[in-house]
Protein backbone atom coordinates (compact mmCIF):
# COMPACT_ATOMS: atom_id res chain seq x y z
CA UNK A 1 0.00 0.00 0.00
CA UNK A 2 2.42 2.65 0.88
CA UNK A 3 4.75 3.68 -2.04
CA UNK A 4 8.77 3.83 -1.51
CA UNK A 5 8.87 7.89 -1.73
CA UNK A 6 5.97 10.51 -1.33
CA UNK A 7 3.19 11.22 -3.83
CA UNK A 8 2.37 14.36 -2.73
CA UNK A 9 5.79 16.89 -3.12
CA UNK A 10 5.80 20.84 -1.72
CA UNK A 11 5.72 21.80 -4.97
CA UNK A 12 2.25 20.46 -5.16
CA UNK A 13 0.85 22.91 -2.31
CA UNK A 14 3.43 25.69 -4.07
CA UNK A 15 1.19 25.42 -7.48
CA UNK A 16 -2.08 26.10 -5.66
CA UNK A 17 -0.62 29.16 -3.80
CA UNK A 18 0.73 30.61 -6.91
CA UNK A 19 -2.40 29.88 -8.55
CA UNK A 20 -4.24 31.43 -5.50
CA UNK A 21 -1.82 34.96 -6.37
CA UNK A 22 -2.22 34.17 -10.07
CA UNK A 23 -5.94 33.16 -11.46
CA UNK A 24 -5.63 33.69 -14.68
CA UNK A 25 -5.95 31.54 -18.04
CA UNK A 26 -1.88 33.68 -19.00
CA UNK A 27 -0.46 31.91 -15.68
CA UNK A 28 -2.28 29.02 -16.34
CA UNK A 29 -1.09 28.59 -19.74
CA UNK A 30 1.92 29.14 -18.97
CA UNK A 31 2.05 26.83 -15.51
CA UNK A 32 0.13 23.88 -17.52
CA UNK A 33 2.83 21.71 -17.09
CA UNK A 34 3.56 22.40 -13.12
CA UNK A 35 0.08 21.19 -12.79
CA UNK A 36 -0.05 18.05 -14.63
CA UNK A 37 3.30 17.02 -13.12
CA UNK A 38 2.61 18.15 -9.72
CA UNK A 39 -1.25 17.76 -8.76
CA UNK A 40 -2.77 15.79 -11.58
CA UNK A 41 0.22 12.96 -11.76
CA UNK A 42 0.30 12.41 -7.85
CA UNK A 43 -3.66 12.44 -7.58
CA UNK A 44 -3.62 9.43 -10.28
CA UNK A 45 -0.92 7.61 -8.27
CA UNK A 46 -2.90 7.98 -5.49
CA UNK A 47 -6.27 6.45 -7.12
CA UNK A 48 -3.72 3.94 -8.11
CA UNK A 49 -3.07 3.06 -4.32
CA UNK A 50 -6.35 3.93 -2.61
CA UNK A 51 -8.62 1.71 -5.43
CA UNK A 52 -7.27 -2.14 -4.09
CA UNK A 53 -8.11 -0.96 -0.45
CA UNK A 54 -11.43 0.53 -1.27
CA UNK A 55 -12.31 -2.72 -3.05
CA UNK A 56 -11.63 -5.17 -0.13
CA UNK A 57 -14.77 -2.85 1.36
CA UNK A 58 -16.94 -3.24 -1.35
CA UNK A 59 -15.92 -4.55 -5.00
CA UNK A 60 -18.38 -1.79 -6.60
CA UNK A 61 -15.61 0.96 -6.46
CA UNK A 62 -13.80 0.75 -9.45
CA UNK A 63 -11.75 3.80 -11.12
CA UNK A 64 -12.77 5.67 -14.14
CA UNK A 65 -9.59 7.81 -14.02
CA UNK A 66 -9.54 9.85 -16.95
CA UNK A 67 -13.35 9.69 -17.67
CA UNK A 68 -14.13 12.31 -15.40
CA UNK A 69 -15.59 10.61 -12.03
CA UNK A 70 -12.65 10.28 -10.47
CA UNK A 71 -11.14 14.14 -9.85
CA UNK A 72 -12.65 17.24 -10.41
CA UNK A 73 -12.22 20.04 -12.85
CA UNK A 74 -9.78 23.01 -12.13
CA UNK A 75 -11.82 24.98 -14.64
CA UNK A 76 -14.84 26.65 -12.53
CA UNK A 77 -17.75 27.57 -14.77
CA UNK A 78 -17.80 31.11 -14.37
CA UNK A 79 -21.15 31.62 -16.61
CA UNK A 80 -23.47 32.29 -13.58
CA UNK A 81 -20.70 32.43 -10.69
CA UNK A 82 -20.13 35.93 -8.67
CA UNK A 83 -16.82 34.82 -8.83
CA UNK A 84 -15.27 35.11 -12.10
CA UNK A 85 -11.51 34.06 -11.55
CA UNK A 86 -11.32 30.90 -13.95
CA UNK A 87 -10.06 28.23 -11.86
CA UNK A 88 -10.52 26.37 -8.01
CA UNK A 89 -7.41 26.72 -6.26
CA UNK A 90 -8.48 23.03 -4.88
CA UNK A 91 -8.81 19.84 -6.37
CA UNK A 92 -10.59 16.55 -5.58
CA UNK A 93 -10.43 12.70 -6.10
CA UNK A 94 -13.49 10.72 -5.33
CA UNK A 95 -14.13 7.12 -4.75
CA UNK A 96 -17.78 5.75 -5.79
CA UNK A 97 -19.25 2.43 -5.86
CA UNK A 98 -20.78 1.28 -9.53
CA UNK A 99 -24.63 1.27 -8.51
CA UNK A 100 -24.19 5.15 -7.95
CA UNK A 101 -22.59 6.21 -11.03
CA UNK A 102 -25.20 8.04 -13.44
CA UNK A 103 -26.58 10.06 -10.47
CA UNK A 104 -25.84 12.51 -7.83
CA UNK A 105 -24.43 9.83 -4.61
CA UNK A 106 -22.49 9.91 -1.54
CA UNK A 107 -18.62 9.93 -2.48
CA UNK A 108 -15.39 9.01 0.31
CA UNK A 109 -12.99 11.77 -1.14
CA UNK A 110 -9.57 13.36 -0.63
CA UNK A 111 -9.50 17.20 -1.59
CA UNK A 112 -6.15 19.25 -2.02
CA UNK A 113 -5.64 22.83 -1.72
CA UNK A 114 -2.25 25.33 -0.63
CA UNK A 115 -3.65 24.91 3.00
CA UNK A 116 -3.50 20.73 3.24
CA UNK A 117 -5.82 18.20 2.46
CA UNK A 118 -9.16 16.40 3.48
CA UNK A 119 -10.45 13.59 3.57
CA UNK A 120 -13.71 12.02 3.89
CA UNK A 121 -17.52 11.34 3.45
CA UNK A 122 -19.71 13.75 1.27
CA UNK A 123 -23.23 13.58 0.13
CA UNK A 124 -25.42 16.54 -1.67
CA UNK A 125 -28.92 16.13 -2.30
CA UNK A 126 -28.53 17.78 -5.50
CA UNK A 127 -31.58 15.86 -7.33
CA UNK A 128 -35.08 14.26 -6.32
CA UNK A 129 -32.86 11.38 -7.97
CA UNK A 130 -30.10 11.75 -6.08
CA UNK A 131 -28.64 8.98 -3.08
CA UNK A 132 -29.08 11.53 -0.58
CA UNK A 133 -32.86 12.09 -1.21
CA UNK A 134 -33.76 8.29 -1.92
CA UNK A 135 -31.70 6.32 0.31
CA UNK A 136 -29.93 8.58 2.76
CA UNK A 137 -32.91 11.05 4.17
CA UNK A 138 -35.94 7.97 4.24
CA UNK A 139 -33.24 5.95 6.10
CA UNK A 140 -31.81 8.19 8.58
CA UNK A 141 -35.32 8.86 9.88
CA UNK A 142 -36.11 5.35 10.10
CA UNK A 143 -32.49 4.63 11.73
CA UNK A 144 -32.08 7.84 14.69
CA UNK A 145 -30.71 6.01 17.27
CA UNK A 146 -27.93 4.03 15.22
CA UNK A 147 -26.91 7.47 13.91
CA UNK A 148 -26.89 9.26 17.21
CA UNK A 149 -24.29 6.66 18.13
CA UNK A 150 -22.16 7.13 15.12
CA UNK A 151 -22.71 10.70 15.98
CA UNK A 152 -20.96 10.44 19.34
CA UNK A 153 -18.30 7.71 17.91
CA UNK A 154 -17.05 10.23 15.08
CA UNK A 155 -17.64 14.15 16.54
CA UNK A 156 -14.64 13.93 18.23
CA UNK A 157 -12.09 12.92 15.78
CA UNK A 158 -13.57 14.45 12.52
CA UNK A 159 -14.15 17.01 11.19
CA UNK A 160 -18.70 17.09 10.80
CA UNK A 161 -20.98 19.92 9.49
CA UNK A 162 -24.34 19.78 7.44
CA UNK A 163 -26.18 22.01 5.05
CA UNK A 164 -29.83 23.44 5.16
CA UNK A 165 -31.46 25.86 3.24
CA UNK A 166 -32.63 29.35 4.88
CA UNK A 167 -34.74 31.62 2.49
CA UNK A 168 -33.33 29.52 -0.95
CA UNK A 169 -29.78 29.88 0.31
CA UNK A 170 -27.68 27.66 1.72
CA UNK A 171 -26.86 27.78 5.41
CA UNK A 172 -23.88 25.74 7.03
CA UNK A 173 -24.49 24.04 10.42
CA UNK A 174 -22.14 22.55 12.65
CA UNK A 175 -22.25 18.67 14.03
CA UNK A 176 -25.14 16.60 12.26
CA UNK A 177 -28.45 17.18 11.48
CA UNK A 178 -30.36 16.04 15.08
CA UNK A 179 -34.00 14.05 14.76
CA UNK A 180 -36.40 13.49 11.95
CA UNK A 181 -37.28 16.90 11.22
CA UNK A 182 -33.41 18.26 10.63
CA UNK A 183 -32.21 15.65 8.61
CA UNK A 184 -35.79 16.19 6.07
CA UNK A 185 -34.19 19.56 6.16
CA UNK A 186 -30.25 18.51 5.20
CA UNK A 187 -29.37 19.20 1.62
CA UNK A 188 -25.82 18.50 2.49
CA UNK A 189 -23.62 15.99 4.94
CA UNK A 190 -20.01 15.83 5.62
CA UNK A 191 -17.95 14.01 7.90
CA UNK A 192 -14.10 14.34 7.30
CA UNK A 193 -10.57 14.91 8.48
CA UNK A 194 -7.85 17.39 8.28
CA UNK A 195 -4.33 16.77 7.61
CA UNK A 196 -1.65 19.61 7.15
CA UNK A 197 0.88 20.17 4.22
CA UNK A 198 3.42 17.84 6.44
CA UNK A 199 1.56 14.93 6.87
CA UNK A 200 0.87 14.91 3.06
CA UNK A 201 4.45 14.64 2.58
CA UNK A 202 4.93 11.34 3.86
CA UNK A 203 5.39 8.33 1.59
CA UNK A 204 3.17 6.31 4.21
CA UNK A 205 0.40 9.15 3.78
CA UNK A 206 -2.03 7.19 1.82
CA UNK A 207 -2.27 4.88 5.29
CA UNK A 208 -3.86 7.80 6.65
CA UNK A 209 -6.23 8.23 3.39
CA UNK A 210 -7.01 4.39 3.50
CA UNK A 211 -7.76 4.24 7.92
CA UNK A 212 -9.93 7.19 7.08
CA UNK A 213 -11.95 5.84 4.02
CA UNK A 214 -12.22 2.11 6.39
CA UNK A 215 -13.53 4.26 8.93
CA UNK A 216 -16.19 6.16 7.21
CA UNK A 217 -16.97 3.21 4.95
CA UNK A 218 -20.34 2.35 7.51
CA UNK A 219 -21.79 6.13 7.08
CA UNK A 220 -20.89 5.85 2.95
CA UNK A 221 -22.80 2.21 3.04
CA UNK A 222 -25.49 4.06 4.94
CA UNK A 223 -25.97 7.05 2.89
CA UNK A 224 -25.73 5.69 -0.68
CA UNK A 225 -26.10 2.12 -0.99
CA UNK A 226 -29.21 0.00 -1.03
CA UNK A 227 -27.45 -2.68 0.73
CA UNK A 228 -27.11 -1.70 4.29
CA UNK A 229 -26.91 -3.37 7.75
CA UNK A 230 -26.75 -1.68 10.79
């Protein structure tokens, strides 16, 4: 599992500050190759790593890699945005089991930016379609008490915030949605962990990615598969 030198290099945190100072398609352009050698190589390398682990949990996650739902883009679609600088100074790589691909579903991810990385569980209900809004919402009403001890087994080492919406925006809330009526409300859950610049560096880091993803693996079945056992 753990590769003989580090994926992640500083050079990989130095791109996204300079692209933090410099967002602009002329830096870009001209930095193209600093990115594909330093964020977009090592983020393959580590779906190379990560995918064999995440299989022993559940055979459905399988890498697309350059098909798109794997990372995200750096390009931000600035057609409707307030903020029109052309590219995330972050990026992410998501793991997802087969029966969710083709619509909006949880997703155990690692994001990278110049302040460190993350790792974790997301879900958005983005969709009447979507995981969150079939499986996840309908079951977490229907399962309060398991999740009010996952609650208490996971606040303290991660990491846990949820999203409502107030008025037709949306409104960030700390810890996880309480009882029946806040999780009909959640249009958003997150549960993950922060690790700084340094502890990216390592050559055993994606240890930490893979403890993380084994440990969130129950809330992931919970949230987005149809298979699920408490």
């Amino acid at each position: 599992m753990t590769s003989e030198k580090a994926i992640f290099t500083a050079e990989t945190f130095r791109f996204f500050r300079e692209l933090k100072r410099n967002n602009s398609k002329a830096w870009m352009d001209e930095n193209r190759h600093l990115y594909k050698a330093h964020v977009v190589e090592p983020l393959r390398r580590l779906l190379d790593e990560l995918t064999p682990r995440a299989q022993k949990l559940h055979r459905g996650f399988s890498p697309s890699g350059r098909t798109g739902e794997n990372f995200s883009r750096i390009n931000r679609d600035i057609r409707f945005a307030n903020d029109k600088t052309p590219y995330y100074t972050h990026m992410y790589l998501y793991l997802r089991c087969d029966e969710t691909l083709g619509r909006p579903g949880g997703q155990l991810y690692v994001g990278i930016s110049d302040e460190g990385v993350t790792a974790g569980l997301r879900i958005y209900r983005e969709s009447r379609e979507s995981a969150m809004a079939c499986i996840c919402l309908p079951r977490a009403v229907e399962n309060l008490p398991w999740l009010a001890r996952q609650r208490k087994k996971f606040s303290r080492k991660y990491d846990c915030y949820w999203y409502s919406t107030e008025k037709g925006k949306w409104t960030k809330r700390p810890g996880w949605p309480r009882g029946a009526k806040e999780w009909k409300k959640a249009k958003g859950w997150i549960v993950r962990k922060r690790f700084s610049a340094s502890t990216a560096l390592r050559s055993t880091f994606p240890r930490d990615i893979d403890k993380v993803f084994r440990h969130l693996f129950p809330l992931y079945s919970f949230s987005s598969l149809q298979q699920w056992k408490p």
